[in-house]
C-alpha atoms as a PDB file:
ATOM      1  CA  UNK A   1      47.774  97.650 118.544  1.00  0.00           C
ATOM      2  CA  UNK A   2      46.357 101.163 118.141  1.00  0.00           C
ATOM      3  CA  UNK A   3      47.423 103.932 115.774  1.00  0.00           C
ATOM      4  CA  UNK A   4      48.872 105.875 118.690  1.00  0.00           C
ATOM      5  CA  UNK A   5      50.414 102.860 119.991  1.00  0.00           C
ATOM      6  CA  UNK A   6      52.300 102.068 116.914  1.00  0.00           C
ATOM      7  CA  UNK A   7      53.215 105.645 116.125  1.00  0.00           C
ATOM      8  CA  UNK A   8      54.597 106.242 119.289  1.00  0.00           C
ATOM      9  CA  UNK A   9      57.184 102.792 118.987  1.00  0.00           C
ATOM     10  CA  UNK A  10      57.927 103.596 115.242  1.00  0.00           C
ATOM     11  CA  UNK A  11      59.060 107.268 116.683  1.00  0.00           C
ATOM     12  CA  UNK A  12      60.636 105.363 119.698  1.00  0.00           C
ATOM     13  CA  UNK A  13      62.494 102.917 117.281  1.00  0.00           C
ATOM     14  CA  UNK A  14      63.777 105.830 114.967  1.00  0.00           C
ATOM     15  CA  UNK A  15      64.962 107.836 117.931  1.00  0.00           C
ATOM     16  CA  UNK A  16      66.697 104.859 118.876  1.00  0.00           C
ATOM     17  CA  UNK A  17      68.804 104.425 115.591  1.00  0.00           C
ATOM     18  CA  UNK A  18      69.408 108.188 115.167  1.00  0.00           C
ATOM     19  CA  UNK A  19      70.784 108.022 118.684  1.00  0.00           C
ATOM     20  CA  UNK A  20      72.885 105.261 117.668  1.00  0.00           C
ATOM     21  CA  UNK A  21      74.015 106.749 115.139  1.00  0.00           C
ATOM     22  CA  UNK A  22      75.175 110.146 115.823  1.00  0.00           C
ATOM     23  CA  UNK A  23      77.040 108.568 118.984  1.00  0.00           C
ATOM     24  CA  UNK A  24      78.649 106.213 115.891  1.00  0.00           C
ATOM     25  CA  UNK A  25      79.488 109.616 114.467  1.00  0.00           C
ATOM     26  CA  UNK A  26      80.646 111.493 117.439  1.00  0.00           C
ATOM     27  CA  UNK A  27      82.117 108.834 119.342  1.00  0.00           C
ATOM     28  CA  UNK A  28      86.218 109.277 118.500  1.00  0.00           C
ATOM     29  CA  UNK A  29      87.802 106.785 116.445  1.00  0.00           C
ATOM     30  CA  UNK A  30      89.732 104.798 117.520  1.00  0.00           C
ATOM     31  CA  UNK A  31      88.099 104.839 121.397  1.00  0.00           C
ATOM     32  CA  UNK A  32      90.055 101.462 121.866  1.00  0.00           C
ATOM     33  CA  UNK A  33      92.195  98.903 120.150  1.00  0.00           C
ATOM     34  CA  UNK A  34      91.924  98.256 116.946  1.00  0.00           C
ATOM     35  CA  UNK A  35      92.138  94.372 115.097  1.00  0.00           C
ATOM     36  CA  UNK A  36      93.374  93.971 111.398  1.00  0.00           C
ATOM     37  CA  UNK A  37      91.819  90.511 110.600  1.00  0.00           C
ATOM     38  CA  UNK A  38      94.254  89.363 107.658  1.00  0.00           C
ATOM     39  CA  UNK A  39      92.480  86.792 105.801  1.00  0.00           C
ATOM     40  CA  UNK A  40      95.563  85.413 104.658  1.00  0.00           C
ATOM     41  CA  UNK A  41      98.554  83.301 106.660  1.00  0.00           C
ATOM     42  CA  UNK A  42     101.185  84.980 108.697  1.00  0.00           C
ATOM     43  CA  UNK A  43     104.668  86.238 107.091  1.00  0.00           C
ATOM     44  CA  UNK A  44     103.289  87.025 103.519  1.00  0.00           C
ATOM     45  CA  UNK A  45     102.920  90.167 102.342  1.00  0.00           C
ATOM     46  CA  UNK A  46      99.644  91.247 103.400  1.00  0.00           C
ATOM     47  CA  UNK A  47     100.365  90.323 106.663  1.00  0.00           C
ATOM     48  CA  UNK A  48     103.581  92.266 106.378  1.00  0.00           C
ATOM     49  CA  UNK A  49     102.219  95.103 105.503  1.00  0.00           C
ATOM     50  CA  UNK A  50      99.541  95.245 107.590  1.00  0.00           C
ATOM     51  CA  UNK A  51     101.969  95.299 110.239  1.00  0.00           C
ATOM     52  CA  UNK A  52     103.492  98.107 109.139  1.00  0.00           C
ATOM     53  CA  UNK A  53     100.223 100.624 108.474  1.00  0.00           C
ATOM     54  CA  UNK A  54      99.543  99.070 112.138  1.00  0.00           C
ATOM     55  CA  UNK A  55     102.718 100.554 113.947  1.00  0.00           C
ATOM     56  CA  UNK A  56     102.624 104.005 111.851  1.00  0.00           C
ATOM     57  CA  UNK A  57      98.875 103.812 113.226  1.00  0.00           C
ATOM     58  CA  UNK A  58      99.033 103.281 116.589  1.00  0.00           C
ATOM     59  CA  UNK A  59     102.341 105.936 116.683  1.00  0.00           C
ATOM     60  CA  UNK A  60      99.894 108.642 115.016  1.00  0.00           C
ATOM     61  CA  UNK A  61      96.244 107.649 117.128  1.00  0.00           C
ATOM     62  CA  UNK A  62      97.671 106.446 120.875  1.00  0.00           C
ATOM     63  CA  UNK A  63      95.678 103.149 120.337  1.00  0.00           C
ATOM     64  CA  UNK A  64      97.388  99.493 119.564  1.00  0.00           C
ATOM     65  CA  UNK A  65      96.344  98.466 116.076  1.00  0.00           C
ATOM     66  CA  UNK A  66      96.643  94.652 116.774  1.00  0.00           C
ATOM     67  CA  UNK A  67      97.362  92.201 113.319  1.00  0.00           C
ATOM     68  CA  UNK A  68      94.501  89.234 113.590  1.00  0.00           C
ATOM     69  CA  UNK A  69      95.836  86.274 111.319  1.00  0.00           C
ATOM     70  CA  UNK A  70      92.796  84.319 110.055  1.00  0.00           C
ATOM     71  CA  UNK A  71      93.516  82.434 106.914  1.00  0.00           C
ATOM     72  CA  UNK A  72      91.138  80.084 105.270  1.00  0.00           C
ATOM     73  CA  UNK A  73      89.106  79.392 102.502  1.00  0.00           C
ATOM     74  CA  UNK A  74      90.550  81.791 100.304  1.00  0.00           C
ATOM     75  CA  UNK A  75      89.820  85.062 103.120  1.00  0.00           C
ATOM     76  CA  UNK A  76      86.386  83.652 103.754  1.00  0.00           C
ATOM     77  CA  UNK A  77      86.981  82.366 107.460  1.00  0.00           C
ATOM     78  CA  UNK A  78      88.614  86.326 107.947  1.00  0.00           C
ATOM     79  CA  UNK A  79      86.040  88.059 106.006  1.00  0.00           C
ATOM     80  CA  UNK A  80      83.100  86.619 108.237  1.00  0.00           C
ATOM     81  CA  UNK A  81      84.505  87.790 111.328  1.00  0.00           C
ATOM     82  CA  UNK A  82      84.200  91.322 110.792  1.00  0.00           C
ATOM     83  CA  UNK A  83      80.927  91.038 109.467  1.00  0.00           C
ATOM     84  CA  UNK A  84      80.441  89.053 112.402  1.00  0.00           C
ATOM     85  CA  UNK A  85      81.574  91.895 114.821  1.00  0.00           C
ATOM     86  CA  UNK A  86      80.456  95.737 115.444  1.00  0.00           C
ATOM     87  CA  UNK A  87      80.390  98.020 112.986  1.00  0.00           C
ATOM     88  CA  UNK A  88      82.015 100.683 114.393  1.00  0.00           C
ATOM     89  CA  UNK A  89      85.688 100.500 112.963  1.00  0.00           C
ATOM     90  CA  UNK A  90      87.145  98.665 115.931  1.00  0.00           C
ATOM     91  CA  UNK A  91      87.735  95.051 113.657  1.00  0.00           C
ATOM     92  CA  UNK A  92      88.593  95.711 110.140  1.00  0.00           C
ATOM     93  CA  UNK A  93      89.520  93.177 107.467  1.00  0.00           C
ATOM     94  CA  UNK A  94      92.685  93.432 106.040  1.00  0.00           C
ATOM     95  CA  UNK A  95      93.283  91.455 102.929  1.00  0.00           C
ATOM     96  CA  UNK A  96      93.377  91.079  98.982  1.00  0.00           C
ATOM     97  CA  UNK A  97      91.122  91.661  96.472  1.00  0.00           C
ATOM     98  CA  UNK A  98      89.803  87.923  95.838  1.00  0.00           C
ATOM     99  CA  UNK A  99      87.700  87.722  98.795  1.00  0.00           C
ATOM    100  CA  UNK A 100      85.531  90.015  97.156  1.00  0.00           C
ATOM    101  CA  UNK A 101      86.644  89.986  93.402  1.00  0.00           C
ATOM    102  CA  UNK A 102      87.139  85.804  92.741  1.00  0.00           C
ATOM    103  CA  UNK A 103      85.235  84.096  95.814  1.00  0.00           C
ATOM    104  CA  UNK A 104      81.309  85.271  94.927  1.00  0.00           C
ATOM    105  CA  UNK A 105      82.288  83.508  91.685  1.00  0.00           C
ATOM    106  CA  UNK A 106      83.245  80.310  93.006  1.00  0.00           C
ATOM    107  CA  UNK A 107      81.803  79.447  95.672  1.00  0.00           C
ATOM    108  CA  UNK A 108      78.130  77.998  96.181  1.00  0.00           C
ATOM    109  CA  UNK A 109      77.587  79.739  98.990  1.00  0.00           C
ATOM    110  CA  UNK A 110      79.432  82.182 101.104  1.00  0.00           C
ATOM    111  CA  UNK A 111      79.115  82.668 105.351  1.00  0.00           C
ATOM    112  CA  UNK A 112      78.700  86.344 104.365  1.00  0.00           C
ATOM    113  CA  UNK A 113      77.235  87.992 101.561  1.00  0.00           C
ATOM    114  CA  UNK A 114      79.235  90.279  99.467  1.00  0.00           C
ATOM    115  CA  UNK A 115      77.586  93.446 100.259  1.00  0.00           C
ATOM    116  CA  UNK A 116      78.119  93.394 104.050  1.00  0.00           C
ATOM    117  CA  UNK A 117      81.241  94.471 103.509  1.00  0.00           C
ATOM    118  CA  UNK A 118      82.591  97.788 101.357  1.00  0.00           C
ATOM    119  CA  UNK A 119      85.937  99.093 100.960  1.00  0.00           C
ATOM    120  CA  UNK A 120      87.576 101.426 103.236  1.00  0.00           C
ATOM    121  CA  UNK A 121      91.346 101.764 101.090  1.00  0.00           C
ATOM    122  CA  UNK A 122      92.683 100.240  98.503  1.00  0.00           C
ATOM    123  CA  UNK A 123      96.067 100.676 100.032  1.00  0.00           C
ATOM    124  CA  UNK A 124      98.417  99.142  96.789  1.00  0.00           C
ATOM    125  CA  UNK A 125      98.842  96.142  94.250  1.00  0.00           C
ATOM    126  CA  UNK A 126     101.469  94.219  92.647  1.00  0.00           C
ATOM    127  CA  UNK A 127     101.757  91.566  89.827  1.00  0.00           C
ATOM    128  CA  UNK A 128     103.260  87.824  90.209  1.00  0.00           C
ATOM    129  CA  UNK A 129     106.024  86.303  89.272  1.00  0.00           C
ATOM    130  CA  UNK A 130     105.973  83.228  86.956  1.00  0.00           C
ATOM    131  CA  UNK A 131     108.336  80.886  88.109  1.00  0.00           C
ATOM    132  CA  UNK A 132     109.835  77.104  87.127  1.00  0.00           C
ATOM    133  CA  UNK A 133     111.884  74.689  88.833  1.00  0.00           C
ATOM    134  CA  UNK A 134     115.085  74.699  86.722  1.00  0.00           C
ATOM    135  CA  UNK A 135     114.643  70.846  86.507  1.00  0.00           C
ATOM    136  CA  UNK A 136     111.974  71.442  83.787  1.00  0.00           C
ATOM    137  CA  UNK A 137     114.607  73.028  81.549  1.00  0.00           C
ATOM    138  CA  UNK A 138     112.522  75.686  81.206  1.00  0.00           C
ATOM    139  CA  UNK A 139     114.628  79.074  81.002  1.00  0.00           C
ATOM    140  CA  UNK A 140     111.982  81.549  78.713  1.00  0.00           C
ATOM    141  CA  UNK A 141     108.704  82.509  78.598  1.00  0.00           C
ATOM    142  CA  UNK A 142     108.820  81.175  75.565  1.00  0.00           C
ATOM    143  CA  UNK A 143     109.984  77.768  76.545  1.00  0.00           C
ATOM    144  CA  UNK A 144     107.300  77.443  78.825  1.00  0.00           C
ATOM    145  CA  UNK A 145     104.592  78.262  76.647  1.00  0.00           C
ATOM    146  CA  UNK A 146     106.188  75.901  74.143  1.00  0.00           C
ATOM    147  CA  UNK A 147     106.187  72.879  77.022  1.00  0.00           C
ATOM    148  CA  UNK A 148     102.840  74.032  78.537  1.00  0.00           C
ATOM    149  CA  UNK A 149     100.598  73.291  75.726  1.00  0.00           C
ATOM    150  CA  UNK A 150     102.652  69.925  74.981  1.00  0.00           C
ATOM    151  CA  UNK A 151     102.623  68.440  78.063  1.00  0.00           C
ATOM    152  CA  UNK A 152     100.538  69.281  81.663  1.00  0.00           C
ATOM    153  CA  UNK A 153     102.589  71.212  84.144  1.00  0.00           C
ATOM    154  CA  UNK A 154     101.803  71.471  88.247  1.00  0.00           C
ATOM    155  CA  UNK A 155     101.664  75.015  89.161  1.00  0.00           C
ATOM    156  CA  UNK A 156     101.389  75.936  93.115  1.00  0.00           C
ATOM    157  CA  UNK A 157      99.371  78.643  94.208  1.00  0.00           C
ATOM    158  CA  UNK A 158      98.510  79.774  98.030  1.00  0.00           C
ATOM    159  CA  UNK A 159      95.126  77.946  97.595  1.00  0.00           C
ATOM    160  CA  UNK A 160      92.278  77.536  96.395  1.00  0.00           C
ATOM    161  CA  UNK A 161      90.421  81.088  95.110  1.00  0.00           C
ATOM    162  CA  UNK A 162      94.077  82.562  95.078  1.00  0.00           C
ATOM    163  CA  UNK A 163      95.529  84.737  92.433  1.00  0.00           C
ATOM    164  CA  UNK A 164      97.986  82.281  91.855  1.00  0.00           C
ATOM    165  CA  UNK A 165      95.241  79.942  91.103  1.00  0.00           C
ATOM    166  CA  UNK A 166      93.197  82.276  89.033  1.00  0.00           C
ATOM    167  CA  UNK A 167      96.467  82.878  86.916  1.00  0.00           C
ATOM    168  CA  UNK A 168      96.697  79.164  86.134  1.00  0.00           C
ATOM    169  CA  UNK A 169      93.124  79.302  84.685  1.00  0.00           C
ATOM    170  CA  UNK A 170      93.310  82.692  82.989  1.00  0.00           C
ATOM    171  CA  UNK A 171      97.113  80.653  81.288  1.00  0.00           C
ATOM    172  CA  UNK A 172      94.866  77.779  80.038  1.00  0.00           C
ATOM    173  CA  UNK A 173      92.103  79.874  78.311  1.00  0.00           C
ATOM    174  CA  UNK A 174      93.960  82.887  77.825  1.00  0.00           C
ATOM    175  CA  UNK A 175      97.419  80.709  75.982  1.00  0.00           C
ATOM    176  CA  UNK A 176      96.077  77.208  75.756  1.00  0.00           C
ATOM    177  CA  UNK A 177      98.263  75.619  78.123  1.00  0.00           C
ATOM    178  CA  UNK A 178      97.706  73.245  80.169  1.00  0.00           C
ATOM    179  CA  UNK A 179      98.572  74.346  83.646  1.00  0.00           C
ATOM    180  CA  UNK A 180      97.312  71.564  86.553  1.00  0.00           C
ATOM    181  CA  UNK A 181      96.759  73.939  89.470  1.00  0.00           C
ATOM    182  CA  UNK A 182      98.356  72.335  93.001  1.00  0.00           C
ATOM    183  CA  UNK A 183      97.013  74.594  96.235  1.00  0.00           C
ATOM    184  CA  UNK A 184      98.609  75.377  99.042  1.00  0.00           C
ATOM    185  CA  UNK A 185      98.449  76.948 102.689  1.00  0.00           C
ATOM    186  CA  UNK A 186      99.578  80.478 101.638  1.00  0.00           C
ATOM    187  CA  UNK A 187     102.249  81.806  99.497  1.00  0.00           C
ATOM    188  CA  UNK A 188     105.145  80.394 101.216  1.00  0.00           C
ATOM    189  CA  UNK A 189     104.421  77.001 101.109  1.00  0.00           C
ATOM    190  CA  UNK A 190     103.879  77.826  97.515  1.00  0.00           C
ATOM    191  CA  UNK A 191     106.912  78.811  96.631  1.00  0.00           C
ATOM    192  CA  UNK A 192     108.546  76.236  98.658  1.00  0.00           C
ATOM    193  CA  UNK A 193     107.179  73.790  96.799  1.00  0.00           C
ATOM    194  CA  UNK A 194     108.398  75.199  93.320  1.00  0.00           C
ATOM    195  CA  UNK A 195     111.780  75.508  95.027  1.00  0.00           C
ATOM    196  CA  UNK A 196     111.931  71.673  95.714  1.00  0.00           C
ATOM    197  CA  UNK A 197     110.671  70.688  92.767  1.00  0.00           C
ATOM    198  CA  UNK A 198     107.470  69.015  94.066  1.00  0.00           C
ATOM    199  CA  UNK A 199     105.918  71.070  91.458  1.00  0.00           C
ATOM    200  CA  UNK A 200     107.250  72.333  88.151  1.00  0.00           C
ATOM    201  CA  UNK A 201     106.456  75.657  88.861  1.00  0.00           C
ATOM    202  CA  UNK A 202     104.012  78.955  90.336  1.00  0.00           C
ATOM    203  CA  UNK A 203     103.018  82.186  89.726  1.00  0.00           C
ATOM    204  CA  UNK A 204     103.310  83.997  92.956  1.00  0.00           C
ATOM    205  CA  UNK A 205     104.282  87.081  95.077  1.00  0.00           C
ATOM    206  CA  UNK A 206     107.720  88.194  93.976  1.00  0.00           C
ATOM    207  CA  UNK A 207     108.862  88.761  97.336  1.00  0.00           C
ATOM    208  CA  UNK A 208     108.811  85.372  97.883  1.00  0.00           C
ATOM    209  CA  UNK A 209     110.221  83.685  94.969  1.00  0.00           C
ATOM    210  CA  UNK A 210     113.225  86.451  94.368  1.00  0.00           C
ATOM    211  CA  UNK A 211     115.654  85.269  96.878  1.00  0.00           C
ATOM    212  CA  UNK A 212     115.670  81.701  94.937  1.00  0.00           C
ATOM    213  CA  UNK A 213     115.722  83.141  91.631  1.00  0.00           C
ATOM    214  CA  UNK A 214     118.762  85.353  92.440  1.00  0.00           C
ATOM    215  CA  UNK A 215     120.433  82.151  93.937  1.00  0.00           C
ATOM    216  CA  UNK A 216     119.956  80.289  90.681  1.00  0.00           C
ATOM    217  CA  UNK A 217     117.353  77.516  92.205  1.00  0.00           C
ATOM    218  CA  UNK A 218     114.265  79.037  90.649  1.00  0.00           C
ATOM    219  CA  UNK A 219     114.229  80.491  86.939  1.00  0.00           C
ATOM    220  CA  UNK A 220     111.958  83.217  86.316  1.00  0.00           C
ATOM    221  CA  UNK A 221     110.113  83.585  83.338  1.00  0.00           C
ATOM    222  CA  UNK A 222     107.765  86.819  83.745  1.00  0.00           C
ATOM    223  CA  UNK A 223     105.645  89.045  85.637  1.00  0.00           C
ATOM    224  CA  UNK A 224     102.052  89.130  85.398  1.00  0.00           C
ATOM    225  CA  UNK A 225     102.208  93.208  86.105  1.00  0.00           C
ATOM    226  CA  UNK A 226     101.617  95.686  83.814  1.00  0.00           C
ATOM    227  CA  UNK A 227     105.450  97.174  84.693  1.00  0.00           C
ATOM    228  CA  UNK A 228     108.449  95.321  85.538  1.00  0.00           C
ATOM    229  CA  UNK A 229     109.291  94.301  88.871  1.00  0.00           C
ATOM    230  CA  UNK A 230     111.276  96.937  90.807  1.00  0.00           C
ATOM    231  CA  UNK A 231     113.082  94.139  92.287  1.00  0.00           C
ATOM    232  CA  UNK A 232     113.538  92.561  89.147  1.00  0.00           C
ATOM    233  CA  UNK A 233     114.079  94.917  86.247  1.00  0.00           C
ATOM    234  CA  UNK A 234     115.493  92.249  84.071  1.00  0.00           C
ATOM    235  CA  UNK A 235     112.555  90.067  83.656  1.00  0.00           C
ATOM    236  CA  UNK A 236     109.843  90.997  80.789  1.00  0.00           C
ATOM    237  CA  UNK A 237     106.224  91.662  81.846  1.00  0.00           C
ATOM    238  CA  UNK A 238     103.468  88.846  80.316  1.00  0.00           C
ATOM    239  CA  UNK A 239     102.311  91.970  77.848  1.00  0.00           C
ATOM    240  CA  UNK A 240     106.119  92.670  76.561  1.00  0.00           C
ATOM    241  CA  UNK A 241     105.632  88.739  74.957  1.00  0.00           C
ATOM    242  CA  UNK A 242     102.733  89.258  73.814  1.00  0.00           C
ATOM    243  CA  UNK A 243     100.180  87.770  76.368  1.00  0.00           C
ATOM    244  CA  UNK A 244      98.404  90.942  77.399  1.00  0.00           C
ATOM    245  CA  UNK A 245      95.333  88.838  78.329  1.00  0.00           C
ATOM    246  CA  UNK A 246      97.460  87.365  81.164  1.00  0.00           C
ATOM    247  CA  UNK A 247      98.169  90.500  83.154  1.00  0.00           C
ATOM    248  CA  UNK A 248      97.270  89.916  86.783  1.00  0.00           C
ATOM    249  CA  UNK A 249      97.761  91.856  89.725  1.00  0.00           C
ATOM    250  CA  UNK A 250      97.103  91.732  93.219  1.00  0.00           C
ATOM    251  CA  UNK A 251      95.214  94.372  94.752  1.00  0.00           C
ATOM    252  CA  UNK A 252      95.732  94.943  98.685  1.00  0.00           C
ATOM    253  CA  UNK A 253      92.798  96.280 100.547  1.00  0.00           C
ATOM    254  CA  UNK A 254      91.244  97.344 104.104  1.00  0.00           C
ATOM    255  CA  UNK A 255      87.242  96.052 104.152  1.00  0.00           C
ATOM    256  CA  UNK A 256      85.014  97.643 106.706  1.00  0.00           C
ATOM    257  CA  UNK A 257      81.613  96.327 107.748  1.00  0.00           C
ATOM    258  CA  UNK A 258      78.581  97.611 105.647  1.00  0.00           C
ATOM    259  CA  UNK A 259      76.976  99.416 108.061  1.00  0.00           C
ATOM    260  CA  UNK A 260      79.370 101.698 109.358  1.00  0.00           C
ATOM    261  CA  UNK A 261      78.259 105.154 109.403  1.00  0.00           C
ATOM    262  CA  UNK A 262      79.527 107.208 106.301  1.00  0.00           C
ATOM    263  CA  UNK A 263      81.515 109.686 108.655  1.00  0.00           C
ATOM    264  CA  UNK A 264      83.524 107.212 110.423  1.00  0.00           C
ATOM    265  CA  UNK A 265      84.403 105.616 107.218  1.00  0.00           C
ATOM    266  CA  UNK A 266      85.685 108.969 106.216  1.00  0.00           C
ATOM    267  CA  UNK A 267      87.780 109.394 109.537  1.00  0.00           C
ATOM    268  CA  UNK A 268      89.177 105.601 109.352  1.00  0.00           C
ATOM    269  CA  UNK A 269      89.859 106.525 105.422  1.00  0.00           C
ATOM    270  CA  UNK A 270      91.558 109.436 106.394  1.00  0.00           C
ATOM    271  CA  UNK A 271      93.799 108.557 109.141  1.00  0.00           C
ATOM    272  CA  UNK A 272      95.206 105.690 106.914  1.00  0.00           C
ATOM    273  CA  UNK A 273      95.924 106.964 104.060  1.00  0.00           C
ATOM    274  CA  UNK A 274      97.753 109.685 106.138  1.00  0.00           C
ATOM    275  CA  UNK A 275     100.008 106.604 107.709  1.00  0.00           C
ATOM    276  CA  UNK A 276     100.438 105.616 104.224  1.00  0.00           C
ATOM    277  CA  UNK A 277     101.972 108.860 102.692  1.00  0.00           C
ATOM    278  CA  UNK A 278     104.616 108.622 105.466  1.00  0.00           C
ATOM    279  CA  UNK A 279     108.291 107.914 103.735  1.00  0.00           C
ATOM    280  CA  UNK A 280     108.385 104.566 105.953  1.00  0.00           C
ATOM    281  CA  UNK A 281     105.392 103.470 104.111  1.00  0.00           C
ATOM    282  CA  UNK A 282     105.977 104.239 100.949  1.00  0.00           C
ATOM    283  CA  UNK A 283     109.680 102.660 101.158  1.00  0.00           C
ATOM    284  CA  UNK A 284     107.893  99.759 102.690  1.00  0.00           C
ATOM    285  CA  UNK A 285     105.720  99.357  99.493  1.00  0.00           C
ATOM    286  CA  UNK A 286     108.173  99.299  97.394  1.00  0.00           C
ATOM    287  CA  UNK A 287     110.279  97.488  99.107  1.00  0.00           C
ATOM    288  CA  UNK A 288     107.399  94.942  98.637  1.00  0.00           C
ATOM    289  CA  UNK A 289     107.373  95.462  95.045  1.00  0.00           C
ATOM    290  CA  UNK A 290     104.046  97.017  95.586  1.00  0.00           C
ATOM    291  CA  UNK A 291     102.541 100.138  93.597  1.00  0.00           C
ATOM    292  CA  UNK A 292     100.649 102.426  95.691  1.00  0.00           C
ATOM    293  CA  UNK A 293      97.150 103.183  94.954  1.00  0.00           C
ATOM    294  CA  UNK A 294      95.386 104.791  98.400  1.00  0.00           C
ATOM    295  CA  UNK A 295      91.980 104.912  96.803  1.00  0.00           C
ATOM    296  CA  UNK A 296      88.990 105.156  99.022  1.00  0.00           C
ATOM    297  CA  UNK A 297      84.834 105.526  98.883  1.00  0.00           C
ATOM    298  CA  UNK A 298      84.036 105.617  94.906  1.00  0.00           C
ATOM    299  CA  UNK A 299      86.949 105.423  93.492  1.00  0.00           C
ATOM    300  CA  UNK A 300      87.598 102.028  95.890  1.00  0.00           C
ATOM    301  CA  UNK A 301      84.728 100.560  95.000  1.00  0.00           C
ATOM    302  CA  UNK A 302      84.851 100.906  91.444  1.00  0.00           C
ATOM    303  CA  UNK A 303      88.427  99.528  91.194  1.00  0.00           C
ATOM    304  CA  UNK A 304      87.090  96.582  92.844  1.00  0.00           C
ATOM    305  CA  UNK A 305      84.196  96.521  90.895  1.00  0.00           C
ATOM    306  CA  UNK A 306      85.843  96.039  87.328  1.00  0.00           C
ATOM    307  CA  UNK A 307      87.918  92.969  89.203  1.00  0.00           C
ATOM    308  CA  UNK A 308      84.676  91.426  90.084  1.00  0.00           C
ATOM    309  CA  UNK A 309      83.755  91.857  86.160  1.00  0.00           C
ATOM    310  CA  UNK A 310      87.241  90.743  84.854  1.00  0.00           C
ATOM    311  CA  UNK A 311      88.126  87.923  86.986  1.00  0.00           C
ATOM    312  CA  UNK A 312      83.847  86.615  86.437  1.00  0.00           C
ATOM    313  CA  UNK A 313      84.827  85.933  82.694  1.00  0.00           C
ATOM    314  CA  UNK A 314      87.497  84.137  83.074  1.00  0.00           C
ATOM    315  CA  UNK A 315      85.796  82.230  85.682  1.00  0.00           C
ATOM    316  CA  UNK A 316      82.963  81.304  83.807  1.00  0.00           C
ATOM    317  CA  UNK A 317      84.378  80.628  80.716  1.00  0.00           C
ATOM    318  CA  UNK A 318      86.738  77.887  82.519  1.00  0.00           C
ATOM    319  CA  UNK A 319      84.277  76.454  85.211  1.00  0.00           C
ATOM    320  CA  UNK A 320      86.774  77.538  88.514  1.00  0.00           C
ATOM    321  CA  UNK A 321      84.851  76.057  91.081  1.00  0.00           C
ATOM    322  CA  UNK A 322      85.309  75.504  94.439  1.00  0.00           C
ATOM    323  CA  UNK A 323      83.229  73.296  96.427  1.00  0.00           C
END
């Protein structure tokens, strides 16, 4: 190949991706309908929510903002789509924090490296609520740490990689108790499993576990926030009894494929957290017993960041594996 020859395809090629992208950049967003790929099962609370941002969305743009349910190992299967697809903010995932914050940890090998996705909004967070079967005859905090670290207790989670499970091995380094973590298919089969007493207890979405512990068949112990529970004033955070170390919260957050262009990150950024200041939102976040964070570029990526860093200890000072 001659100097000439390979000058003129370099130029060629680099006309060809400048092309690209400026028609990335000028090219309205969203030119068709959009996909939310929720990494997590249908009727829990990132799927709820992404259904709402969706509707405010698709009211505010003219374009359907369609909610993709793709659960599976631990927002892996979901993840890997939308690196799989475009990157030109038409398929966006839609998830929590673990994907990116837990899963590098404990897996062997992911279908998707880390970095081919980055954060478009971290749209809000919320702790868990720990949770017993009254059968155990556990009715306090304290009663639980008491039977914890005397006898093993099965805790449910929504699977494997899940804050729920992370919480159970954060509880057996963090209080030396000796939690035996039982996953599940998402948080609702979770909590139905505390509720029937096929396991002793869970620390889960609050949401989910409220209705039972208002109707007596599910005691509640504590949250793992750093606040109470909006929904449930009356029970003590895990720092109010002294177990700072086991504050845990869920962070909820839109992913976007690694290569999209920096302005259309800024546009999708934009027109969400515009849905999100709405009053419909922010009622529906609380009503969620979320706290709203609507953090994008830096400021995303470093709150993600310092979960990566947290939740890596913990890991590797307790072996969480999965294989």
């Amino acid at each position: 190949m001659t100097f000439r020859f390979r000058r003129a395809a370099l130029l060629g090629g680099l006309t060809f991706l400048l092309g690209v992208g400026a028609l990335a950049q000028n090219t309205p967003w969203p030119a068709k309908p959009v996909r939310f790929v929720n990494s997590w099962p249908a009727g829990g609370p990132s799927d709820i929510l992404a259904r709402a941002v969706g509707d405010v969305l698709q009211k505010q743009l003219g374009q359907p903002f369609i909610v993709e349910n793709k659960p599976g190992a631990a927002g892996n299967v979901g993840a890997d789509m939308v690196v799989k697809a475009p990157a030109y903010g038409h398929t966006l995932a839609w998830g929590i924090d673990t994907t990116h914050t837990v899963n590098p940890h404990i897996y062997k090998s992911l279908p998707f490296k880390d970095s081919d996705l980055k954060p478009l909004v971290v749209v809000s967070s919320s702790g868990l609520l720990l949770g017993v079967h009254p059968s155990t005859g556990i009715k306090t905090a304290r009663d639980f740490l008491q039977a914890a670290r005397e006898r093993s207790l099965n805790f449910s989670s929504g699977g494997n990689g899940s804050p729920g499970h992370l919480w159970v091995n954060m509880a057996n380094i963090g209080a030396a108790t000796r939690l035996v973590h039982v996953p599940y298919r998402g948080n609702t089969p979770a909590v139905m499993a505390v509720l029937s007493g096929e396991v002793d207890g869970g620390t889960l979405a609050t949401p989910g576990m409220l209705p039972h512990v208002k109707a007596g068949k599910i005691n509640a112990l504590a949250v793992t926030s750093r606040q109470r529970s909006r929904l449930a004033p009356e029970v003590p955070t895990v720092a109010e009894l002294g177990l700072k170390d086991l504050e845990s919260e869920v962070v909820y957050v839109v992913m976007a494929h690694a290569s999209t262009p920096e302005p259309l990150m800024q546009t999708m950024a934009k027109a969400i957290i515009d849905a999100l200041s709405r009053p419909e939102l922010q009622n529906r976040i609380s009503e969620l017993d979320m706290r709203y964070e609507g953090l994008t570029g830096n400021a995303a990526a470093s709150r993600l960041k310092k979960l990566s860093d947290q939740y890596g200890r913990v890991i590797r000072a307790t072996g969480m594996k999965v294989d």
